[in-house]
PDB file of N, CA and C in Angstrom:
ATOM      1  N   UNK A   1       0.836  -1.191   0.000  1.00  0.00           N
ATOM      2  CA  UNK A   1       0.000   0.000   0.000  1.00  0.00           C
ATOM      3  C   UNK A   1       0.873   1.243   0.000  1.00  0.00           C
ATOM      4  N   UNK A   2      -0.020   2.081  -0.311  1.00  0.00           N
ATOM      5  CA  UNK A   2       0.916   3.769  -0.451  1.00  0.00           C
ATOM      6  C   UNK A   2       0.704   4.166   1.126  1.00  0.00           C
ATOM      7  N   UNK A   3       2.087   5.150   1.534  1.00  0.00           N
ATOM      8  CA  UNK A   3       1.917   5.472   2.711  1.00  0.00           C
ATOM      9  C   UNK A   3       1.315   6.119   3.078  1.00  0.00           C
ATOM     10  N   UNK A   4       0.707   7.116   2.059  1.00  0.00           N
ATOM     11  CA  UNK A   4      -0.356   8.313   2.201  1.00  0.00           C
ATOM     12  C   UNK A   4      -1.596   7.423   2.654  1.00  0.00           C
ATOM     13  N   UNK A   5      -1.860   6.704   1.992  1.00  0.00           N
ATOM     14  CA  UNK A   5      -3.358   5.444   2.318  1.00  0.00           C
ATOM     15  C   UNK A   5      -3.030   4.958   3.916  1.00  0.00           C
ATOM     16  N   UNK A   6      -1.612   4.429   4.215  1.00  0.00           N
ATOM     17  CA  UNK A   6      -1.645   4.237   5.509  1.00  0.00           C
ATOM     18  C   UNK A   6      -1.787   4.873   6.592  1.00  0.00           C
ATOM     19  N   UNK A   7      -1.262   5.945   6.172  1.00  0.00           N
ATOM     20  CA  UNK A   7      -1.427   7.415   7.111  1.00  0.00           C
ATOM     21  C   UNK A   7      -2.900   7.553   7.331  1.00  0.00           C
ATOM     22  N   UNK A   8      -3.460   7.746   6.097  1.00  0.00           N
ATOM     23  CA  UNK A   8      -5.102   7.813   6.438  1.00  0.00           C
ATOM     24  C   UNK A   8      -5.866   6.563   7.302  1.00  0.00           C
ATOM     25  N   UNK A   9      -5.606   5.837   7.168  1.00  0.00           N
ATOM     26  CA  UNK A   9      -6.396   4.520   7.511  1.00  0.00           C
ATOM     27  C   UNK A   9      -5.581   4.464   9.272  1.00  0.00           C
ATOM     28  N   UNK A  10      -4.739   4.903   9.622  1.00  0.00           N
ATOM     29  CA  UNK A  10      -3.912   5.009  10.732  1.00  0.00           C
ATOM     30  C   UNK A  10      -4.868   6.184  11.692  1.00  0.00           C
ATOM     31  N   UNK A  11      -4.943   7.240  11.203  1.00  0.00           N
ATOM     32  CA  UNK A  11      -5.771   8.361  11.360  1.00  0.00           C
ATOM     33  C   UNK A  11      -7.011   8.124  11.926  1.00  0.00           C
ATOM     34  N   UNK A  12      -7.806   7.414  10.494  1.00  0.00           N
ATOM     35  CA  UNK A  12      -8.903   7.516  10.914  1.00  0.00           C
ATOM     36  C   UNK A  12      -9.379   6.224  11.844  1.00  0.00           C
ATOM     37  N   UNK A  13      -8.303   5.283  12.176  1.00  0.00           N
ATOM     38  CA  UNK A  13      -8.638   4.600  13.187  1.00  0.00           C
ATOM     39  C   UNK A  13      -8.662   5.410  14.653  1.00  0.00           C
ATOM     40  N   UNK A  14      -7.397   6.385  14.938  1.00  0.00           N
ATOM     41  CA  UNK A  14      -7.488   6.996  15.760  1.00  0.00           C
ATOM     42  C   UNK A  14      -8.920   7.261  16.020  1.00  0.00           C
ATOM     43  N   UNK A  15      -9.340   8.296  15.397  1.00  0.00           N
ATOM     44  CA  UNK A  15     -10.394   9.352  15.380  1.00  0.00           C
ATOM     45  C   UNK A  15     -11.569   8.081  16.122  1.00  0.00           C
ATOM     46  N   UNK A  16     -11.377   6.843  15.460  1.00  0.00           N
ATOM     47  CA  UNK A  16     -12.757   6.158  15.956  1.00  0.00           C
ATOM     48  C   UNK A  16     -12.483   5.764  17.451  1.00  0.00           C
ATOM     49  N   UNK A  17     -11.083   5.364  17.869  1.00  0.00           N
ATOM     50  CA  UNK A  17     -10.846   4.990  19.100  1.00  0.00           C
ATOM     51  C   UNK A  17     -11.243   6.541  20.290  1.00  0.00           C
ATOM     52  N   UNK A  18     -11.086   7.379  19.604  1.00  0.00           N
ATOM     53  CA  UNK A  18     -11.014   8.604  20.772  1.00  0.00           C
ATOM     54  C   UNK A  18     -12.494   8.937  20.654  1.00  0.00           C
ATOM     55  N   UNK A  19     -12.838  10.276  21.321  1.00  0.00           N
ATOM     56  CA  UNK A  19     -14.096  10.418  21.883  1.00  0.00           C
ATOM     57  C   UNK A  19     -14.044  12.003  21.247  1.00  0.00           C
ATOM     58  N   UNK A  20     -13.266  12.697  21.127  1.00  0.00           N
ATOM     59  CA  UNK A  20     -13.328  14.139  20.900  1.00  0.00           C
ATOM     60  C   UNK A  20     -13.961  14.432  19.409  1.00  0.00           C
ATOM     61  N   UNK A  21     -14.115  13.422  18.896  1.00  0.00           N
ATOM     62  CA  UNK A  21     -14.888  13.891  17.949  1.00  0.00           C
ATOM     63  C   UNK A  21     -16.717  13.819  17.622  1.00  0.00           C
ATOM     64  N   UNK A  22     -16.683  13.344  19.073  1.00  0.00           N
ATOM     65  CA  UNK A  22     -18.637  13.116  19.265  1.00  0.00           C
ATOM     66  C   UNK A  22     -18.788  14.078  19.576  1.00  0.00           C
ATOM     67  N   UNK A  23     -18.474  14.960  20.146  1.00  0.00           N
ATOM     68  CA  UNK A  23     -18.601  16.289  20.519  1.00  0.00           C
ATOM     69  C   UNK A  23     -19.487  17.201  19.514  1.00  0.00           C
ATOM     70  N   UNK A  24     -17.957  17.095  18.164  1.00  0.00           N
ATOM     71  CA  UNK A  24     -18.522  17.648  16.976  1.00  0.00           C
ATOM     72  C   UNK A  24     -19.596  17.449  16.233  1.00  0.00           C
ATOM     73  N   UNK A  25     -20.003  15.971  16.072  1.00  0.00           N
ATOM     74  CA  UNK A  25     -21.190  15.553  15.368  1.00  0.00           C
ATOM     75  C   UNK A  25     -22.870  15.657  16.517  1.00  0.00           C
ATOM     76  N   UNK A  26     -22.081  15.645  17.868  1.00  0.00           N
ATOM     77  CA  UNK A  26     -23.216  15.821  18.693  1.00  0.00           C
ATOM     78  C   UNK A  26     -23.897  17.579  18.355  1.00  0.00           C
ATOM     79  N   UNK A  27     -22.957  18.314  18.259  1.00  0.00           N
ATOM     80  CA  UNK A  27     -23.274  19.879  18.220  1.00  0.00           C
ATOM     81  C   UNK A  27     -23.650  20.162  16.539  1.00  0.00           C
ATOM     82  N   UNK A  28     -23.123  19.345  15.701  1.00  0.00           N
ATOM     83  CA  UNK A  28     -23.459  19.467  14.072  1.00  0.00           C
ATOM     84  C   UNK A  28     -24.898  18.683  14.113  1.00  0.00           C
ATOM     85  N   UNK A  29     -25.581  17.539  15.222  1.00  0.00           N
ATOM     86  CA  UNK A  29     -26.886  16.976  14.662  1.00  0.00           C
ATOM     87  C   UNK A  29     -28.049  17.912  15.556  1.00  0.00           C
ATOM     88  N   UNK A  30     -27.348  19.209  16.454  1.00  0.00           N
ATOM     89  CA  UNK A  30     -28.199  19.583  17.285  1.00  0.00           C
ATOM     90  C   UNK A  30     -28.526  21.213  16.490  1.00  0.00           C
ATOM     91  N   UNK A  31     -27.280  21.247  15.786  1.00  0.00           N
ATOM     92  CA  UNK A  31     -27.418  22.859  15.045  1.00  0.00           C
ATOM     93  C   UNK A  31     -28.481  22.288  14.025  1.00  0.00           C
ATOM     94  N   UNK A  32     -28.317  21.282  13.121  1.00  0.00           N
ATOM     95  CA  UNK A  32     -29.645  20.926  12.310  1.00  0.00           C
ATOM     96  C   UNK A  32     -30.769  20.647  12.126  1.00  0.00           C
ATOM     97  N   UNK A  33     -30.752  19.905  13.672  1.00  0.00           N
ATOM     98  CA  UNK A  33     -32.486  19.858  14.238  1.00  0.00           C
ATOM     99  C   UNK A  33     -32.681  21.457  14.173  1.00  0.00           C
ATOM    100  N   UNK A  34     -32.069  22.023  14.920  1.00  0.00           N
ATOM    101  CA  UNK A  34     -32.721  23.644  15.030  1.00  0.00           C
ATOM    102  C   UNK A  34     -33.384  24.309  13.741  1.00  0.00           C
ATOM    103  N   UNK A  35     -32.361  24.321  12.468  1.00  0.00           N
ATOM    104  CA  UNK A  35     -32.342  24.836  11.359  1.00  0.00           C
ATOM    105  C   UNK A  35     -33.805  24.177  11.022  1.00  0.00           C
ATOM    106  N   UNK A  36     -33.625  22.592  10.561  1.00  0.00           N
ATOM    107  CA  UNK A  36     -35.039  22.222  10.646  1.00  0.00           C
ATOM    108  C   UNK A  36     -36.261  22.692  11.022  1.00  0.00           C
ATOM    109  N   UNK A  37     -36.214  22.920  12.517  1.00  0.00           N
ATOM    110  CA  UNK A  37     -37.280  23.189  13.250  1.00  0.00           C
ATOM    111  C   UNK A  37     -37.955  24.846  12.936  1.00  0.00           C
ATOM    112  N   UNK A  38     -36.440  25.862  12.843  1.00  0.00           N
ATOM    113  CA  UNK A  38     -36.831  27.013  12.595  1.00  0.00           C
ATOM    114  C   UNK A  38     -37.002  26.893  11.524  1.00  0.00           C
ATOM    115  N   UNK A  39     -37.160  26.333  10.003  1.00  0.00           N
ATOM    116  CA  UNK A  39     -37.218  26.371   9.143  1.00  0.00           C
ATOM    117  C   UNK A  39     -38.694  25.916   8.647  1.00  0.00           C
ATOM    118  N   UNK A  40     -39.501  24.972   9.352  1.00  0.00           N
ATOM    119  CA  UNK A  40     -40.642  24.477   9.443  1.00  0.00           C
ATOM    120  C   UNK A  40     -41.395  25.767   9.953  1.00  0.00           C
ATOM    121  N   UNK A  41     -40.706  26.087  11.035  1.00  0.00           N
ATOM    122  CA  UNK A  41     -42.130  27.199  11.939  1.00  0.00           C
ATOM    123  C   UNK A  41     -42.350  28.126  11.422  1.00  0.00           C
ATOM    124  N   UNK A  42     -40.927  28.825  10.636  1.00  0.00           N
ATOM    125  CA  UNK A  42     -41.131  29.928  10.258  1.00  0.00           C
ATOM    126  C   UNK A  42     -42.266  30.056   9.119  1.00  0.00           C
ATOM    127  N   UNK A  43     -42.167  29.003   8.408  1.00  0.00           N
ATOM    128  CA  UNK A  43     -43.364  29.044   7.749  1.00  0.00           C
ATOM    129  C   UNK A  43     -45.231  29.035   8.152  1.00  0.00           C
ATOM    130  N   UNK A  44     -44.835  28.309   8.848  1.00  0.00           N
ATOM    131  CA  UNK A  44     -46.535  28.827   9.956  1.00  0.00           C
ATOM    132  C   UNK A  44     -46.656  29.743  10.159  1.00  0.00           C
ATOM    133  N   UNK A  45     -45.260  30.270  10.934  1.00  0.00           N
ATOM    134  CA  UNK A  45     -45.443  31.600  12.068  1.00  0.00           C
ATOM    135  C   UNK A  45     -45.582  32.615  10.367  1.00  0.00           C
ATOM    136  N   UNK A  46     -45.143  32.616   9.407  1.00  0.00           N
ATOM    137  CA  UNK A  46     -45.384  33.392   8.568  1.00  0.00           C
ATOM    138  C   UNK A  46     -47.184  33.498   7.320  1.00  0.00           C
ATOM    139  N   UNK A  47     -47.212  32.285   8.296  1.00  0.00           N
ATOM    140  CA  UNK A  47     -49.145  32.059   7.251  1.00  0.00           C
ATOM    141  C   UNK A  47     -49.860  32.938   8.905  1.00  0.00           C
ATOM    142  N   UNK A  48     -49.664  32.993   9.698  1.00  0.00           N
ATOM    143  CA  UNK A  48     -49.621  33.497  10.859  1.00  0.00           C
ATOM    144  C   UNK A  48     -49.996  35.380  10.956  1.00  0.00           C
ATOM    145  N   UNK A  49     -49.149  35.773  10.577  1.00  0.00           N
ATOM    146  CA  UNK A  49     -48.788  37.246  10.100  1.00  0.00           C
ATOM    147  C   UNK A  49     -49.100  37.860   9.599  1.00  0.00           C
ATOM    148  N   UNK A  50     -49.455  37.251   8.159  1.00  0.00           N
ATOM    149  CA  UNK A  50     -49.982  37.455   6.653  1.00  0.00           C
ATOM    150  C   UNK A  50     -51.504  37.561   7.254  1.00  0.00           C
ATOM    151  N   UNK A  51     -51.792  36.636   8.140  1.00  0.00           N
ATOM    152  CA  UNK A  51     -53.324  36.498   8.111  1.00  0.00           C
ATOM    153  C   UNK A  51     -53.814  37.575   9.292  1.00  0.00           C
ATOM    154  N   UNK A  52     -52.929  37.972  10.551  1.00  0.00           N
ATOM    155  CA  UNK A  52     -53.170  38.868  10.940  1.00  0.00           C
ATOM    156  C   UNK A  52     -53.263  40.065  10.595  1.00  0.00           C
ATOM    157  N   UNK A  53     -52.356  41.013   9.719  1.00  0.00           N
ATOM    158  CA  UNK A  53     -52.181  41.833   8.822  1.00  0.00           C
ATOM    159  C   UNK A  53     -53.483  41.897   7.966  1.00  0.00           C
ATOM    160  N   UNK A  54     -53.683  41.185   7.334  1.00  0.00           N
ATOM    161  CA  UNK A  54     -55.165  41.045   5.877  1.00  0.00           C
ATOM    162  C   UNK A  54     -55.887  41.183   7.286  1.00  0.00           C
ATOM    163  N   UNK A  55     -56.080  40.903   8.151  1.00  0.00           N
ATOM    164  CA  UNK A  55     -57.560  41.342   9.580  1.00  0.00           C
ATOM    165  C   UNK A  55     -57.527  42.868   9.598  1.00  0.00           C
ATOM    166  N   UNK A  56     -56.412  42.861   9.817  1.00  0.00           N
ATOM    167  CA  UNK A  56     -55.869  44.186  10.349  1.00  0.00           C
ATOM    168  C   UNK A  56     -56.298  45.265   9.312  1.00  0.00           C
ATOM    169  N   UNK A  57     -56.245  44.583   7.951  1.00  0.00           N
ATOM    170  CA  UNK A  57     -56.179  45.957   7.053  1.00  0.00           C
ATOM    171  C   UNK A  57     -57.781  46.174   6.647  1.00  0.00           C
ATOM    172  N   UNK A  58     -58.238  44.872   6.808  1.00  0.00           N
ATOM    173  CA  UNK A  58     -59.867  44.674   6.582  1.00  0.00           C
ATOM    174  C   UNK A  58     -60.393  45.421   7.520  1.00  0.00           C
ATOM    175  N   UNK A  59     -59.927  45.437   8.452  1.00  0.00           N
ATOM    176  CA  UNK A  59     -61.100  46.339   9.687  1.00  0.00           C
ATOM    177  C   UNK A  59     -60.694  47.994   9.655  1.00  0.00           C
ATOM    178  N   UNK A  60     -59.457  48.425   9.313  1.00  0.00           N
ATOM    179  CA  UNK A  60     -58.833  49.583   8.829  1.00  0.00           C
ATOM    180  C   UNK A  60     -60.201  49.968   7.701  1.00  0.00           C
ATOM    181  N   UNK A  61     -60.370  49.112   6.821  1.00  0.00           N
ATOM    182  CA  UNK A  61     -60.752  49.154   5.061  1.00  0.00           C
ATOM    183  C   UNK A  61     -62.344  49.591   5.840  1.00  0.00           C
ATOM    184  N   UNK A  62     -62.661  49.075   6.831  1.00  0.00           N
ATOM    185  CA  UNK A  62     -64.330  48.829   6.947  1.00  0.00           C
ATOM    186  C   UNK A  62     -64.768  50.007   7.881  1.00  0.00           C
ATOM    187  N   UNK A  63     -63.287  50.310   8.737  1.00  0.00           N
ATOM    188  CA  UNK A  63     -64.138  51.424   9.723  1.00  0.00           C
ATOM    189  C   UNK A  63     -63.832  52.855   8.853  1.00  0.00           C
ATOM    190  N   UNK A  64     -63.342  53.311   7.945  1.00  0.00           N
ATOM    191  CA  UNK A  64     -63.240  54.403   7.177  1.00  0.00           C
ATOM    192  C   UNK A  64     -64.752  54.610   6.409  1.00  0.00           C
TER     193      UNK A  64
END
Protein backbone atom coordinates (compact mmCIF):
# COMPACT_ATOMS: atom_id res chain seq x y z
CA UNK A 1 0.00 0.00 0.00
CA UNK A 2 0.92 3.77 -0.45
CA UNK A 3 1.92 5.47 2.71
CA UNK A 4 -0.36 8.31 2.20
CA UNK A 5 -3.36 5.44 2.32
CA UNK A 6 -1.64 4.24 5.51
CA UNK A 7 -1.43 7.41 7.11
CA UNK A 8 -5.10 7.81 6.44
CA UNK A 9 -6.40 4.52 7.51
CA UNK A 10 -3.91 5.01 10.73
CA UNK A 11 -5.77 8.36 11.36
CA UNK A 12 -8.90 7.52 10.91
CA UNK A 13 -8.64 4.60 13.19
CA UNK A 14 -7.49 7.00 15.76
CA UNK A 15 -10.39 9.35 15.38
CA UNK A 16 -12.76 6.16 15.96
CA UNK A 17 -10.85 4.99 19.10
CA UNK A 18 -11.01 8.60 20.77
CA UNK A 19 -14.10 10.42 21.88
CA UNK A 20 -13.33 14.14 20.90
CA UNK A 21 -14.89 13.89 17.95
CA UNK A 22 -18.64 13.12 19.27
CA UNK A 23 -18.60 16.29 20.52
CA UNK A 24 -18.52 17.65 16.98
CA UNK A 25 -21.19 15.55 15.37
CA UNK A 26 -23.22 15.82 18.69
CA UNK A 27 -23.27 19.88 18.22
CA UNK A 28 -23.46 19.47 14.07
CA UNK A 29 -26.89 16.98 14.66
CA UNK A 30 -28.20 19.58 17.29
CA UNK A 31 -27.42 22.86 15.04
CA UNK A 32 -29.65 20.93 12.31
CA UNK A 33 -32.49 19.86 14.24
CA UNK A 34 -32.72 23.64 15.03
CA UNK A 35 -32.34 24.84 11.36
CA UNK A 36 -35.04 22.22 10.65
CA UNK A 37 -37.28 23.19 13.25
CA UNK A 38 -36.83 27.01 12.60
CA UNK A 39 -37.22 26.37 9.14
CA UNK A 40 -40.64 24.48 9.44
CA UNK A 41 -42.13 27.20 11.94
CA UNK A 42 -41.13 29.93 10.26
CA UNK A 43 -43.36 29.04 7.75
CA UNK A 44 -46.54 28.83 9.96
CA UNK A 45 -45.44 31.60 12.07
CA UNK A 46 -45.38 33.39 8.57
CA UNK A 47 -49.15 32.06 7.25
CA UNK A 48 -49.62 33.50 10.86
CA UNK A 49 -48.79 37.25 10.10
CA UNK A 50 -49.98 37.46 6.65
CA UNK A 51 -53.32 36.50 8.11
CA UNK A 52 -53.17 38.87 10.94
CA UNK A 53 -52.18 41.83 8.82
CA UNK A 54 -55.16 41.05 5.88
CA UNK A 55 -57.56 41.34 9.58
CA UNK A 56 -55.87 44.19 10.35
CA UNK A 57 -56.18 45.96 7.05
CA UNK A 58 -59.87 44.67 6.58
CA UNK A 59 -61.10 46.34 9.69
CA UNK A 60 -58.83 49.58 8.83
CA UNK A 61 -60.75 49.15 5.06
CA UNK A 62 -64.33 48.83 6.95
CA UNK A 63 -64.14 51.42 9.72
CA UNK A 64 -63.24 54.40 7.18
Amino acid sequence: MRPGLLRLISRLRCLMTRGDGQDLVEYGLVIGMLALTLTASSQTFAVVITTTFNNLATGFTNAV
